[in-house]
Each structure stands twice: as C-alpha cells, then as structure tokens.
N, C-alpha and C. Protein backbone atom coordinates (compact mmCIF):
# COMPACT_ATOMS: atom_id res chain seq x y z
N UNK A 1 -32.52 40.27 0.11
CA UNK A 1 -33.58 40.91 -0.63
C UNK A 1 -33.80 40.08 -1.89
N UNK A 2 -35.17 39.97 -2.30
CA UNK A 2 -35.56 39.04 -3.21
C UNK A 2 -36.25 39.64 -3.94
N UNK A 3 -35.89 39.51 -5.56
CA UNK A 3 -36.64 40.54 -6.43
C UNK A 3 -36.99 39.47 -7.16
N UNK A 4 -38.83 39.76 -8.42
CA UNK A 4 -38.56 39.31 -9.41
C UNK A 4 -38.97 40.21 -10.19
N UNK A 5 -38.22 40.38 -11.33
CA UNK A 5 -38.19 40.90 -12.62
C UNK A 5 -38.68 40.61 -13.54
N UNK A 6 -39.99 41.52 -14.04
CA UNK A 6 -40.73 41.35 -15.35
C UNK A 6 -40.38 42.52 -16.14
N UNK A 7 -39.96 41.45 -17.83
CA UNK A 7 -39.94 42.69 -18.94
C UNK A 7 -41.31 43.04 -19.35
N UNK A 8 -41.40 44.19 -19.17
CA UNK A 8 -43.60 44.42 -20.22
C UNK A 8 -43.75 45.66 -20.83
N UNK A 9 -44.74 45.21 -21.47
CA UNK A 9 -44.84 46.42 -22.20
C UNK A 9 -46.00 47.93 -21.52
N UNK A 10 -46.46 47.30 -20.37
CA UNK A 10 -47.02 47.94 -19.22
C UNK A 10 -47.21 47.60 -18.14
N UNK A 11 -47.37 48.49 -17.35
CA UNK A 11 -47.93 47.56 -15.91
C UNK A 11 -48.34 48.97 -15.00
N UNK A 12 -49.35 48.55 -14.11
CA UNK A 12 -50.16 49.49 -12.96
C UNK A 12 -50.51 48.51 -11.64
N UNK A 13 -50.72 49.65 -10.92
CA UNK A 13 -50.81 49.39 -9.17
C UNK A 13 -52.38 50.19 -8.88
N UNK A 14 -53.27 49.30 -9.02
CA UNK A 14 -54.55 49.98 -8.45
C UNK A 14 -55.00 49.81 -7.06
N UNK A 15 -55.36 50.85 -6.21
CA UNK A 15 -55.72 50.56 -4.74
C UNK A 15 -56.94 51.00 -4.92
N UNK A 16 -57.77 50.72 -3.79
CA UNK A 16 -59.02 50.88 -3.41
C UNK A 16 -60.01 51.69 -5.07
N UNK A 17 -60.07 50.96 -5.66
CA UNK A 17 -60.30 50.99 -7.31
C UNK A 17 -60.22 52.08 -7.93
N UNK A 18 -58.78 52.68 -7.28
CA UNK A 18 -58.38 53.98 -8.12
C UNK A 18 -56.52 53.74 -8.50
N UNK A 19 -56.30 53.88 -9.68
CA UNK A 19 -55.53 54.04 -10.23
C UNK A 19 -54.46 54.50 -9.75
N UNK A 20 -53.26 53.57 -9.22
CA UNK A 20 -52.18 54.52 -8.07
C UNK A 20 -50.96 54.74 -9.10
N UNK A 21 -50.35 53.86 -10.03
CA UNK A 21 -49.31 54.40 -10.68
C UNK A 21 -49.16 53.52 -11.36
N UNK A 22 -48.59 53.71 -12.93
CA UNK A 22 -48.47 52.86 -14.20
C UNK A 22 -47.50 52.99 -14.85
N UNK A 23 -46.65 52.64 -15.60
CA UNK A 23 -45.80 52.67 -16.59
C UNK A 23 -45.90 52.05 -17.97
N UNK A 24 -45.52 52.60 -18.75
CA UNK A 24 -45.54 51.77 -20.54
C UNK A 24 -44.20 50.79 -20.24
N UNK A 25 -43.37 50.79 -21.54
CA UNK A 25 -42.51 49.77 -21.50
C UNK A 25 -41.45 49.86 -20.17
N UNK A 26 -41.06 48.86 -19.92
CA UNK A 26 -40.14 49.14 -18.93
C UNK A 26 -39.97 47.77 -17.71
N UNK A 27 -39.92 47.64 -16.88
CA UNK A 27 -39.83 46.68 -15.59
C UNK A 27 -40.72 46.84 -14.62
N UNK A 28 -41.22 45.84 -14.24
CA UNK A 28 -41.80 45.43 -13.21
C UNK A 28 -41.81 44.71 -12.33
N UNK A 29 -41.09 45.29 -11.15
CA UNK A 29 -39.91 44.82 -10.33
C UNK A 29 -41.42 44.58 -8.75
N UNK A 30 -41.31 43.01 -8.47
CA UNK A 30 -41.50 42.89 -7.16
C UNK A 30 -40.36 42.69 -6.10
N UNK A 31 -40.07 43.31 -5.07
CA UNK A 31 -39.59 43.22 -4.02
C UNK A 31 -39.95 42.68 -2.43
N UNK A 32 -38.78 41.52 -2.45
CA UNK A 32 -39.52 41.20 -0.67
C UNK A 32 -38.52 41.63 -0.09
N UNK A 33 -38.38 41.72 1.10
CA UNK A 33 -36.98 42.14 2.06
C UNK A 33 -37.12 41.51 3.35
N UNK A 34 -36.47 40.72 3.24
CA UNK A 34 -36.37 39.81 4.41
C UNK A 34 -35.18 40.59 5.60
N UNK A 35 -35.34 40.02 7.50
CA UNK A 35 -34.71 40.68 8.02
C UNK A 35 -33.31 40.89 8.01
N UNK A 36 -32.62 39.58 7.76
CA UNK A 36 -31.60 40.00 7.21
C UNK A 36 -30.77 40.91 6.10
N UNK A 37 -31.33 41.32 5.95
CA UNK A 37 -31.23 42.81 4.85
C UNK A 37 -30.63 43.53 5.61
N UNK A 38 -29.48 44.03 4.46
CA UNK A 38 -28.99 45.54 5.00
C UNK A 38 -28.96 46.70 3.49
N UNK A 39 -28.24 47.84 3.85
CA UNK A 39 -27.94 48.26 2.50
C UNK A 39 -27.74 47.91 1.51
N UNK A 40 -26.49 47.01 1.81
CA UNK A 40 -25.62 46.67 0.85
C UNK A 40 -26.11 45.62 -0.02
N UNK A 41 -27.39 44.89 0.55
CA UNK A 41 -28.07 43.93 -0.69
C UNK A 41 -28.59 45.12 -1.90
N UNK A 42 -29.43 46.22 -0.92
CA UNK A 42 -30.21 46.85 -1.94
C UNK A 42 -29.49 47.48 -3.20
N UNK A 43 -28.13 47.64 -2.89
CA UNK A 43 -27.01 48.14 -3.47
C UNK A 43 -26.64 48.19 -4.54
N UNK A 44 -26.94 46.57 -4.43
CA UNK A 44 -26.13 45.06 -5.00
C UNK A 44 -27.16 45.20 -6.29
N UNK A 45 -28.52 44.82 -5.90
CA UNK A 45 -29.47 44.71 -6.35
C UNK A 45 -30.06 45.64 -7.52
N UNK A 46 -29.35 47.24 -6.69
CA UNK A 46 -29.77 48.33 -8.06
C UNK A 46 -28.84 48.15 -9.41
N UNK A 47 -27.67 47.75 -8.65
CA UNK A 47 -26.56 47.66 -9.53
C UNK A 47 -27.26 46.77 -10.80
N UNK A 48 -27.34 46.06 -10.59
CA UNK A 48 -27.75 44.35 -10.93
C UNK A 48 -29.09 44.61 -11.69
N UNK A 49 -29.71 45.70 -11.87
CA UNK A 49 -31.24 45.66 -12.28
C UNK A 49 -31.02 46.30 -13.11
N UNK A 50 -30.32 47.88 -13.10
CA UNK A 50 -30.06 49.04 -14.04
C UNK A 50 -28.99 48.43 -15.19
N UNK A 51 -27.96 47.65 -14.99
CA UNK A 51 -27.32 47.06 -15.94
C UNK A 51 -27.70 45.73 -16.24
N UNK A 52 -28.65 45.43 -15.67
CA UNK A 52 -29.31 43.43 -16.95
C UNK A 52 -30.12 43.68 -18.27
N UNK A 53 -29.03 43.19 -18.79
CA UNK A 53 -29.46 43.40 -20.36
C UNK A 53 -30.24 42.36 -20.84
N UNK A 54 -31.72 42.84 -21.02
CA UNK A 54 -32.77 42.36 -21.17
C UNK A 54 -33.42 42.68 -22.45
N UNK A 55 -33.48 43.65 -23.10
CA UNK A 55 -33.96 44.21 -23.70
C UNK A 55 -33.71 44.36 -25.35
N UNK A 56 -33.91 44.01 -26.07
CA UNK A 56 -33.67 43.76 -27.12
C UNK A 56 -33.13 44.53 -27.87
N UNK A 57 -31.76 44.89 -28.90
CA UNK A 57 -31.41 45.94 -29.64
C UNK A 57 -32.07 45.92 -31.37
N UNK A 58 -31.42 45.95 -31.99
CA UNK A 58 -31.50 46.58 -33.57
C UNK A 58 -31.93 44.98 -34.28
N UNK A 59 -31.05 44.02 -33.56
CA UNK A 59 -31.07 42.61 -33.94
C UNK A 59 -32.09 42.03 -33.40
N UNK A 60 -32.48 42.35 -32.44
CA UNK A 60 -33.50 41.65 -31.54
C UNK A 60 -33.06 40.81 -30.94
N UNK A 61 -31.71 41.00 -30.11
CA UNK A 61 -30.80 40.59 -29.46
C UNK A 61 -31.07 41.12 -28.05
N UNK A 62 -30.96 40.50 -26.93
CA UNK A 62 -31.43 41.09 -25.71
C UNK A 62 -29.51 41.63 -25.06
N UNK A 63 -29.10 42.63 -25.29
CA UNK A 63 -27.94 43.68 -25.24
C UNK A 63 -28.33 44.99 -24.61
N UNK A 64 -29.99 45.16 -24.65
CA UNK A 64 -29.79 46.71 -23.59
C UNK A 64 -30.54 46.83 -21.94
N UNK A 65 -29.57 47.35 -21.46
CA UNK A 65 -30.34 47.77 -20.10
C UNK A 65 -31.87 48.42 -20.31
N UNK A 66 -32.18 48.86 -18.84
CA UNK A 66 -33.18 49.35 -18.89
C UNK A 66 -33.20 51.10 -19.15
N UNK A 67 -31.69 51.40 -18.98
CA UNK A 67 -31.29 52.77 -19.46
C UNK A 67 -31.40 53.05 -21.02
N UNK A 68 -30.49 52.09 -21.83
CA UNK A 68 -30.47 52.28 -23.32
C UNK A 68 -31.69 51.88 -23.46
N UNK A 69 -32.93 51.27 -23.24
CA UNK A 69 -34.27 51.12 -23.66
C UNK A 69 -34.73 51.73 -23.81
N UNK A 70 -34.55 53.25 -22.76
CA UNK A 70 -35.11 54.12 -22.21
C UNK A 70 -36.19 53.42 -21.74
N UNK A 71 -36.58 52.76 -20.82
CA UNK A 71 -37.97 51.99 -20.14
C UNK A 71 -37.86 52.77 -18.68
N UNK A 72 -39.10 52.54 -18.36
CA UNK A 72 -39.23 53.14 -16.44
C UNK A 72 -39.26 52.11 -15.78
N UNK A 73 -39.85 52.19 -14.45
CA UNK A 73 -40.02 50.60 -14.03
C UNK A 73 -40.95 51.29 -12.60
N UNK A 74 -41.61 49.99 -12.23
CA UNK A 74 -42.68 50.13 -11.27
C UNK A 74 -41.96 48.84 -10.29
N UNK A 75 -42.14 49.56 -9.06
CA UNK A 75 -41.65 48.68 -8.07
C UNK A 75 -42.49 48.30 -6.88
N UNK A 76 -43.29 47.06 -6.79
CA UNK A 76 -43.53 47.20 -5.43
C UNK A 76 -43.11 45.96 -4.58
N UNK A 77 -43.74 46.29 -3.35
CA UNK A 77 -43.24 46.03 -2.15
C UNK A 77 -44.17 44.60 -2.20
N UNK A 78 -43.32 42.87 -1.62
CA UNK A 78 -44.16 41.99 -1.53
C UNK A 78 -43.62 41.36 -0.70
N UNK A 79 -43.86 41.22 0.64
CA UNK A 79 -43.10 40.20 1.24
C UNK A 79 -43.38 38.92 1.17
N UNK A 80 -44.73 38.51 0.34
CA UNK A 80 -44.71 36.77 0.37
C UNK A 80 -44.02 36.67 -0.55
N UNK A 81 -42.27 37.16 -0.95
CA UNK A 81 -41.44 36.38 -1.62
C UNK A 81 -40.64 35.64 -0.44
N UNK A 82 -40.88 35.91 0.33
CA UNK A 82 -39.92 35.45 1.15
C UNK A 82 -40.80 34.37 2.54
N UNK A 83 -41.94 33.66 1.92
CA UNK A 83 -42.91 32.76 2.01
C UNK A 83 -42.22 31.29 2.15
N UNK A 84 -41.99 30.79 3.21
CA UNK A 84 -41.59 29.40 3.12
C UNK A 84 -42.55 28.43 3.22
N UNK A 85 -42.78 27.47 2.53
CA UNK A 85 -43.91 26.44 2.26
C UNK A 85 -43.24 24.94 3.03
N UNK A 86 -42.39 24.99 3.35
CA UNK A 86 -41.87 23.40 4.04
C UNK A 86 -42.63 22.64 4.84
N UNK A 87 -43.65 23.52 6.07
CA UNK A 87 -44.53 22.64 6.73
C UNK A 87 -45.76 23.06 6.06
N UNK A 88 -46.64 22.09 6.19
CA UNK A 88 -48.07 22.12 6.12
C UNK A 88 -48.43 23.19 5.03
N UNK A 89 -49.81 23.55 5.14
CA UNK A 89 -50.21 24.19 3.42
C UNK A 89 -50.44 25.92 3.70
N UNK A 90 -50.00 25.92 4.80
CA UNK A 90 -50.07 27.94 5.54
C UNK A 90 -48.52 28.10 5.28
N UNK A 91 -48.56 29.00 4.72
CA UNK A 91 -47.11 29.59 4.82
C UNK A 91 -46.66 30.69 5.56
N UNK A 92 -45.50 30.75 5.92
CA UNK A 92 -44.59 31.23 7.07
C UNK A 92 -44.08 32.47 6.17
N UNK A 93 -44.13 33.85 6.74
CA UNK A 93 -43.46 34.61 6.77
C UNK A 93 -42.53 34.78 7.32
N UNK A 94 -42.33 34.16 8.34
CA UNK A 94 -41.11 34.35 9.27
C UNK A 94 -40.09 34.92 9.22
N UNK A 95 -39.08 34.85 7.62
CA UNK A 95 -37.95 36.00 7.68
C UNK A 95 -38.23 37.09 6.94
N UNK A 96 -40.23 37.04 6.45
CA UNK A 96 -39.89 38.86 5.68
C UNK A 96 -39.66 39.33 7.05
N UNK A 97 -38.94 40.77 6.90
CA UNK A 97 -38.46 41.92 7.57
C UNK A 97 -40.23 42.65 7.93
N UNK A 98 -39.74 42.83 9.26
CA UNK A 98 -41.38 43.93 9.87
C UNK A 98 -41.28 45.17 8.85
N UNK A 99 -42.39 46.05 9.27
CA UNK A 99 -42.72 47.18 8.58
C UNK A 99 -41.33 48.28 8.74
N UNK A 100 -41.22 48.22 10.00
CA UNK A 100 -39.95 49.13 10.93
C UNK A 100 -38.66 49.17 10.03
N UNK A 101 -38.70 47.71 9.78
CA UNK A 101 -37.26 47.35 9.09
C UNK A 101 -37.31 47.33 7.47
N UNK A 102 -38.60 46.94 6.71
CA UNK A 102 -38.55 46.79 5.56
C UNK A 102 -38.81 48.19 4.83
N UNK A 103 -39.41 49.13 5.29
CA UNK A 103 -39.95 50.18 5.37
C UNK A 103 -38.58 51.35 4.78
N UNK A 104 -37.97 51.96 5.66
CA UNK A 104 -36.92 52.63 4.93
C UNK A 104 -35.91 51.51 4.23
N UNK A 105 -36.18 50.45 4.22
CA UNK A 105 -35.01 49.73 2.97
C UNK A 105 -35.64 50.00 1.80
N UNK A 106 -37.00 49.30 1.77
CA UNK A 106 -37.55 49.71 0.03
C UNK A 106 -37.46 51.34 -0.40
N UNK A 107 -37.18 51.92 0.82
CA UNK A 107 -37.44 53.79 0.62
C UNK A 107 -36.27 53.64 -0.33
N UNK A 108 -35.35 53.03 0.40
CA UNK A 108 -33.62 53.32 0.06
C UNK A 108 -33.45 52.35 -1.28
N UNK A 109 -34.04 51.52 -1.55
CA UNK A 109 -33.72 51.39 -3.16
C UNK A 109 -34.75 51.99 -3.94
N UNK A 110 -35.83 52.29 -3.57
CA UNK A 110 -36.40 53.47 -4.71
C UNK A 110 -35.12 55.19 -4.90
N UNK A 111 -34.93 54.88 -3.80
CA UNK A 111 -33.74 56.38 -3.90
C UNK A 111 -32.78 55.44 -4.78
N UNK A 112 -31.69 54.89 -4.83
CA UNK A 112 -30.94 54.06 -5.81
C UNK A 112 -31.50 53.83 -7.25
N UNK A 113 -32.32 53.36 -7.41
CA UNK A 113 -33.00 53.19 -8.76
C UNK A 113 -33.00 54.49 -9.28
N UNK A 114 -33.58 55.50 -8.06
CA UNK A 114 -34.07 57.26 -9.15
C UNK A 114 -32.52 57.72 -9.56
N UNK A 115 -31.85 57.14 -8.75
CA UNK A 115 -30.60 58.27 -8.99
C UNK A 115 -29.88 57.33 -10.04
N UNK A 116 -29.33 56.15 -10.14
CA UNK A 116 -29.00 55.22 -10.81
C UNK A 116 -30.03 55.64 -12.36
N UNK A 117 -31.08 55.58 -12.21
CA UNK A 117 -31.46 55.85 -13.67
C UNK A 117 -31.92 57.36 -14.42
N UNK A 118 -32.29 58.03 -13.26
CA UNK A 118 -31.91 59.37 -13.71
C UNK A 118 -33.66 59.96 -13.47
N UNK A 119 -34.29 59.51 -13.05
CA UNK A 119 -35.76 59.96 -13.39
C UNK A 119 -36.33 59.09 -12.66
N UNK A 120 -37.50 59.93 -11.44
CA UNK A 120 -38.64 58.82 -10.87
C UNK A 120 -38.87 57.58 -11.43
N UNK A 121 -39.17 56.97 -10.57
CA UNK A 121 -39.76 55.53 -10.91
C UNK A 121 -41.50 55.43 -10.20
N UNK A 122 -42.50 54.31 -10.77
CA UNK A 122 -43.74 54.69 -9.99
C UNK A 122 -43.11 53.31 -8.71
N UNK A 123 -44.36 52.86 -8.25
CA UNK A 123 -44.24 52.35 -6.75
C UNK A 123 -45.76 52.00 -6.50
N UNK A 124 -45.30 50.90 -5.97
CA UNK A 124 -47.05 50.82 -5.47
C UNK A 124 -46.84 51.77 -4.13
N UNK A 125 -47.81 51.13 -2.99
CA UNK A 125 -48.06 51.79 -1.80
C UNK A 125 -47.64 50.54 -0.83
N UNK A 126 -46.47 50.48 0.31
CA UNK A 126 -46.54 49.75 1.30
C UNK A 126 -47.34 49.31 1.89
N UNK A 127 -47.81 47.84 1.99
CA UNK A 127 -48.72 47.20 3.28
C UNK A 127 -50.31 47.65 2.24
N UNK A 128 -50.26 48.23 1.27
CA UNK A 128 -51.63 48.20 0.52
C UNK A 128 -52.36 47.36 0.27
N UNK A 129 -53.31 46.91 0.34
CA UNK A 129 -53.88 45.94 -0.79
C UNK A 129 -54.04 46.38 -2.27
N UNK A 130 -53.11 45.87 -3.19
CA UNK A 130 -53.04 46.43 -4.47
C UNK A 130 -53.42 45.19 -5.27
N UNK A 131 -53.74 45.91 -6.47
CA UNK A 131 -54.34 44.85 -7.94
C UNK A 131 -53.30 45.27 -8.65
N UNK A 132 -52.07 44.58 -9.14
CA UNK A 132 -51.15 44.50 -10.11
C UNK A 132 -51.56 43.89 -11.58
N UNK A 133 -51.44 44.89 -12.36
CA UNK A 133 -51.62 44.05 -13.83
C UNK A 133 -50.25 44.79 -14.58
N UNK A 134 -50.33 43.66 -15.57
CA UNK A 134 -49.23 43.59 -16.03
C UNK A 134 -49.16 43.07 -17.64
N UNK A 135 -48.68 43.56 -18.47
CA UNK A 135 -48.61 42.71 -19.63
C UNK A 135 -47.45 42.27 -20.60
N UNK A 136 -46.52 41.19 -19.84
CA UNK A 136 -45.50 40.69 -19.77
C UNK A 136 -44.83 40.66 -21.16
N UNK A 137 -43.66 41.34 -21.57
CA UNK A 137 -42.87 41.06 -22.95
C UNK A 137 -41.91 40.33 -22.76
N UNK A 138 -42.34 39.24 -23.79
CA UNK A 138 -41.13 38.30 -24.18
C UNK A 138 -42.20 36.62 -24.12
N UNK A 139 -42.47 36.19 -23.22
CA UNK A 139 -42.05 37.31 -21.72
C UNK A 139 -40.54 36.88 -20.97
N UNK A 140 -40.15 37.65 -20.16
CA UNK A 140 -38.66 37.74 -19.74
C UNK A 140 -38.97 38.18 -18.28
N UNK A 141 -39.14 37.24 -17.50
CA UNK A 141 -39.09 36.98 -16.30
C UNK A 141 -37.96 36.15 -15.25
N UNK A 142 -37.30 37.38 -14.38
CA UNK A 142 -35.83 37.13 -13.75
C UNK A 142 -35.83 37.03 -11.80
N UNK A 143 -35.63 36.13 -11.63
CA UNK A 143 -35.74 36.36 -10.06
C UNK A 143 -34.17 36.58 -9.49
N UNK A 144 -33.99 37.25 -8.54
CA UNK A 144 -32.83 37.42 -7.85
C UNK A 144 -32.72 37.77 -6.55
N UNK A 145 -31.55 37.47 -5.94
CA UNK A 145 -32.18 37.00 -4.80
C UNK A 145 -30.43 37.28 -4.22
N UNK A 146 -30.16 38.74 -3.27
CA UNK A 146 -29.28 39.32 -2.52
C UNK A 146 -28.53 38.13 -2.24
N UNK A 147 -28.89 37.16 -1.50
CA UNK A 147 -28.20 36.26 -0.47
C UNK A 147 -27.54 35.42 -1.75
N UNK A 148 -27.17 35.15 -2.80
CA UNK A 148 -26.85 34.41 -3.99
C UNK A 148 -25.58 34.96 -4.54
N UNK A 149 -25.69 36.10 -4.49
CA UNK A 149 -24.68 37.15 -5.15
C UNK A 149 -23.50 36.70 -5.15
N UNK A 150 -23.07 35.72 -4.27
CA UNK A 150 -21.50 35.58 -4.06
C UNK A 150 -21.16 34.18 -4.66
C-alpha cells in the first residue's frame, strides 16, 4: 500500500460539481493499494500516519502527530500510485489491486484511522471521478510505501 501525505491547512473532494467532503487543518492522505496488499500493510500504515510528527509545536518545531494537532484528515482512494512508467508513455496499472480487492482494504483503514484517532475522518468516493483541492502547509509532503517498512 502506497500513501502520500499532505500537511494543509484544507482540503475537499468534489464529485459531479457538488461538494462531497472537506476538512480544515489536518492531512491529506492519497491511497493506492496494490494486489499484494493484505491487512497488515494497512496496519502498518495507520500506525505510521497517526504517530508522524509533522506538525509543528510551541517552537515551530515539527514534534506533533496528527492527534496532538488535533487535525482530521481526508483520505482518498488513487490507484495511479501504483502506475509504472518503464515502457513507452501509457502507463500500466498492472499491480493496483481490482475493485473486489482494493475495496474492503481502503474500508479497513478508514475503520483504523476512525478508531486510532478517535473521530470520523472525510473520504472521497471509490472509482469516482473527483476534483481534489488542496492547500498545502509547509508544505510537508510524505510518501510511504507498505512494501519499505522493513
């Protein structure tokens, strides 16, 4: 599973030019999930998101999670992270994960994140065509990537 991580001071998920879900300060987490995925990346991954201290304290020292920030976070679903460009100028999806498979994994780290931080999170919509905006602090942009972890 392949995340990247934006710090901002907002961000929204608009579909069919209505307004699907937004947050003020907080994260803005894209997710791909490739087939090799199991739980235990997404696991890995909540762990790894709810405690990266990103966030700036008293000093303006980056020392707090996204808990002591108190920030929310918006998560959606992208599988061209997992886009290989090696041949020619079309890129290959080949190891995002189908709908079947990617489908209750992103369910199962939005459940991790809510319970890990204590309070809903927004979400875009699976397989949507969405307009992401965003307005990046710092900016502090983190990619991570399950298969690395070790």
């Amino acid at each position: 599973m392949r995340v990247v991580i934006q710090r901002v001071n907002q961000a929204s998920v608009t579909i069919d030019e209505q307004l699907f879900s937004s947050i003020g300060k907080g994260l803005m987490i894209l997710a791909g999930i490739e087939d090799a995925d199991r739980n235990e990346d997404a696991e890995w991954l909540c762990s790894k998101i709810c405690n990266l201290r990103i966030f700036p304290d008293e000093n303006g020292v980056m020392n707090k999670n996204i808990k002591d920030a108190k920030g929310t976070v918006l998560l959606v679903s992208q599988f061209t992270l997992h886009a290989s460009t090696k041949k020619g100028n079309r890129p290959s999806y080949i190891k995002a994960a189908r709908p079947e498979k990617a489908i209750p994994l992103f369910q199962y780290l939005i459940t991790l994140l809510e319970k890990e931080l204590g309070n809903k999170i927004a979400t875009g919509q699976f397989g949507a065509d969405m307009k992401v905006a965003l307005i990046n602090d710092g900016p502090v942009t983190i990619v991570m990537d399950s298969r690395n972890r070790e």
